[in-house]
Protein backbone atom coordinates (compact mmCIF):
# COMPACT_ATOMS: atom_id res chain seq x y z
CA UNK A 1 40.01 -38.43 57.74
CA UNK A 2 40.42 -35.51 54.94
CA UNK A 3 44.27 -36.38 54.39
CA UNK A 4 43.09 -40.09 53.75
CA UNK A 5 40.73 -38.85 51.47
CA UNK A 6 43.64 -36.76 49.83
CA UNK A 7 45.95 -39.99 49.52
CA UNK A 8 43.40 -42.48 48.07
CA UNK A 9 42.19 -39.69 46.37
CA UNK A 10 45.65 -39.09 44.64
CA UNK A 11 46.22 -43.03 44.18
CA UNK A 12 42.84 -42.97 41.99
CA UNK A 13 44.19 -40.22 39.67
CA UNK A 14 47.51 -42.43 39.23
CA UNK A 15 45.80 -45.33 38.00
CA UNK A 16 43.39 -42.96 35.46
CA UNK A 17 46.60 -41.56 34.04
CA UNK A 18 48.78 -43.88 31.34
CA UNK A 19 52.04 -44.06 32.22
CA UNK A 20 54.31 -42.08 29.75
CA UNK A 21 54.95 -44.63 26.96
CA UNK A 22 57.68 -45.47 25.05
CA UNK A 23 58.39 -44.34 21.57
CA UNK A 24 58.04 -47.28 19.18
CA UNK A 25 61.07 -48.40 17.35
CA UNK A 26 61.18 -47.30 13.86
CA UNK A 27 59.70 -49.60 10.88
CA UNK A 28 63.17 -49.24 9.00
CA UNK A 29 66.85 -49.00 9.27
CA UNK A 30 68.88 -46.66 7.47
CA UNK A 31 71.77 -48.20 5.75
CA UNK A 32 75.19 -47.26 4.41
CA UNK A 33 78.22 -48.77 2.24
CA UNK A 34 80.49 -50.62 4.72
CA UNK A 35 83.28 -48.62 4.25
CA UNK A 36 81.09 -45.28 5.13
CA UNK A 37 82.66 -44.04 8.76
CA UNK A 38 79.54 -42.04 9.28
CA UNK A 39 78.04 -43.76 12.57
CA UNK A 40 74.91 -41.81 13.00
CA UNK A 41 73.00 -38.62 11.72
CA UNK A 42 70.23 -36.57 12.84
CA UNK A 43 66.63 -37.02 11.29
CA UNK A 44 67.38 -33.31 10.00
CA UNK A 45 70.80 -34.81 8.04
CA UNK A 46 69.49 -37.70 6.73
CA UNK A 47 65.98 -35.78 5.39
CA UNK A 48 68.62 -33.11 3.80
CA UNK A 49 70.52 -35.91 1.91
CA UNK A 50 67.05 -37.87 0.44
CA UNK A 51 65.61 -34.17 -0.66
CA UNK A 52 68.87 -33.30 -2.28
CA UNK A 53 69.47 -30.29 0.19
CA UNK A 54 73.12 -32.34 0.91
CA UNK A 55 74.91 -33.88 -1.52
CA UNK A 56 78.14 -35.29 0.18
CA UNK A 57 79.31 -37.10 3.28
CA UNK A 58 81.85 -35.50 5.65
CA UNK A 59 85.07 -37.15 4.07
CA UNK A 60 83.92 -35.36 0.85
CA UNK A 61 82.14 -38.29 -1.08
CA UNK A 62 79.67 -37.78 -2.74
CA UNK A 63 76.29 -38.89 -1.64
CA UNK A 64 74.00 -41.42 -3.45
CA UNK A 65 70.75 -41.76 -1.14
CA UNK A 66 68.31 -44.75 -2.36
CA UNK A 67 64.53 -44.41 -2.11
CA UNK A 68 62.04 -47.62 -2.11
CA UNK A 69 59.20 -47.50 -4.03
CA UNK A 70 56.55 -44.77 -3.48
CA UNK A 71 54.02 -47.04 -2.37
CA UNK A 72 55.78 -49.22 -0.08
CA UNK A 73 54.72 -49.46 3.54
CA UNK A 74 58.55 -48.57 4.76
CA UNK A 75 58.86 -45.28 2.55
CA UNK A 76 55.36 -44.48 4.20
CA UNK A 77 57.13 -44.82 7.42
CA UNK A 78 60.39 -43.39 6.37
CA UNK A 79 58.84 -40.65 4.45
CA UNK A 80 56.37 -39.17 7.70
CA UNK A 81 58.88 -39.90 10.37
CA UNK A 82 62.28 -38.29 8.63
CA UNK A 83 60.78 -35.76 6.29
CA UNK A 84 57.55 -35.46 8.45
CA UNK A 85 55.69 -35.75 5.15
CA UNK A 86 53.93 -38.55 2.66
CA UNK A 87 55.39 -39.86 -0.04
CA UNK A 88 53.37 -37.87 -2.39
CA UNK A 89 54.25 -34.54 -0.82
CA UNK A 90 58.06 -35.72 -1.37
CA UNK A 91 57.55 -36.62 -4.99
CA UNK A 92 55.53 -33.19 -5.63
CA UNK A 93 58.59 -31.52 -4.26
CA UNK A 94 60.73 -33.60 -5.91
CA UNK A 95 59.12 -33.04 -9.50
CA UNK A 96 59.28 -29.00 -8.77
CA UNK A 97 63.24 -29.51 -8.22
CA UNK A 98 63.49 -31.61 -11.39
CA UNK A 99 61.22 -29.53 -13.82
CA UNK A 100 63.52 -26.42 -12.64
CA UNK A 101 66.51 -28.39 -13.15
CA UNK A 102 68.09 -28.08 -10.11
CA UNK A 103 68.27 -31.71 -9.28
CA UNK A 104 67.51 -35.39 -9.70
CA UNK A 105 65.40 -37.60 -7.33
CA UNK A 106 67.06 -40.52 -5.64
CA UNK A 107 66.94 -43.78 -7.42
CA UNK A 108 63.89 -46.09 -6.42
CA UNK A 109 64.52 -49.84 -5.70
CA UNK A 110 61.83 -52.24 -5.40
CA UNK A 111 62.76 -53.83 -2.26
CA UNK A 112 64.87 -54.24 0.73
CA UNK A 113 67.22 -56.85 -1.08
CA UNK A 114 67.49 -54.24 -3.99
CA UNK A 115 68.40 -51.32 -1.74
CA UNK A 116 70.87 -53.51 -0.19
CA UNK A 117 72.51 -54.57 -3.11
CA UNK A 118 72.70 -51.05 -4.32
CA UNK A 119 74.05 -49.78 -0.82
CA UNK A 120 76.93 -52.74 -0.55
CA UNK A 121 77.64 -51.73 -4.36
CA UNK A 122 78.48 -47.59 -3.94
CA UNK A 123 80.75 -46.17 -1.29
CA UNK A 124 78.54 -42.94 -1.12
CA UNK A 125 74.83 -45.22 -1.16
CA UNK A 126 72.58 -44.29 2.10
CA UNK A 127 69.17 -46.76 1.86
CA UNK A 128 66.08 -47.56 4.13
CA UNK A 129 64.99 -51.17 4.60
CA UNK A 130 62.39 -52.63 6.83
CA UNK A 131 62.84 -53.25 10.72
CA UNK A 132 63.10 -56.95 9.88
CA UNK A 133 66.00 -57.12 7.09
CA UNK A 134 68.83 -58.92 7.32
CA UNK A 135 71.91 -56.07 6.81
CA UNK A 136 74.68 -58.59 6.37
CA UNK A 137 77.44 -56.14 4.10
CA UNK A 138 76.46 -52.58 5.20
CA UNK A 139 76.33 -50.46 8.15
CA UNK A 140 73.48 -49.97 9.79
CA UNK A 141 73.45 -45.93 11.26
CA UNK A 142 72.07 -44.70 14.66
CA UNK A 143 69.05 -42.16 13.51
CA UNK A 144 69.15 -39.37 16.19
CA UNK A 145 66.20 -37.01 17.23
């Protein structure tokens, strides 16, 4: 009777605990010129590219990373899940770099169909766009942990 007790006992605690769920798919896709034959890059890589910490692609050109504007709901996303901060945090940091003069933000577009233009337009353009956008003319890269 006490090892029953044990087994229904353990198939009580199974049910109370969740199983382990799923992380949930980003809220954008990072995108690249075309002709870019970068496939994928590290959350680490593509945060050091957007803060100006990396200024060129492996092949040597130069790098031209696209922001969307501050208060969209996809640089929210992009902004806590790649630099693990808000969009105000990245602008503060970004305003020290400028007033020092050792940089220049990336460019803000007002949309996904802006960013894309921009991206299909510059071999060196990296952009974000929402989950949903069609990405017909650029590459879409593989974000790794």
């Amino acid at each position: 009777m006490p090892r029953c007790l044990g087994l229904v006992a353990a198939a009580f605690l199974t049910l109370l605990v969740p199983a382990r769920a799923e992380a949930p798919a980003p809220a954008y896709k990072v995108v690249v010129n075309a002709g870019n034959p970068t496939a994928s890059l590290t959350r680490r890589e593509l945060s050091a590219l957007f803060l100006g910490r990396k200024t060129a692609w492996p092949d040597g050109t130069k790098a031209v990373p696209i922001d969307q504007v501050e208060t969209s709901a996809v640089r929210v996303a992009f902004s806590r899940d790649v630099h693990g901060r808000k969009p105000t945090a990245v602008k503060n940091y970004w305003l020290q770099i400028l007033f020092s003069g050792r940089g220049v933000p990336p460019v803000e577009k007002a949309g996904d169909e802006q960013v894309l233009e921009a991206v299909r337009s510059r071999a060196g353009a990296v952009g974000y766009v929402t989950a949903g956008a069609r990405t017909d003319g650029v590459k879409v890269l593989e974000i790794l942990p």
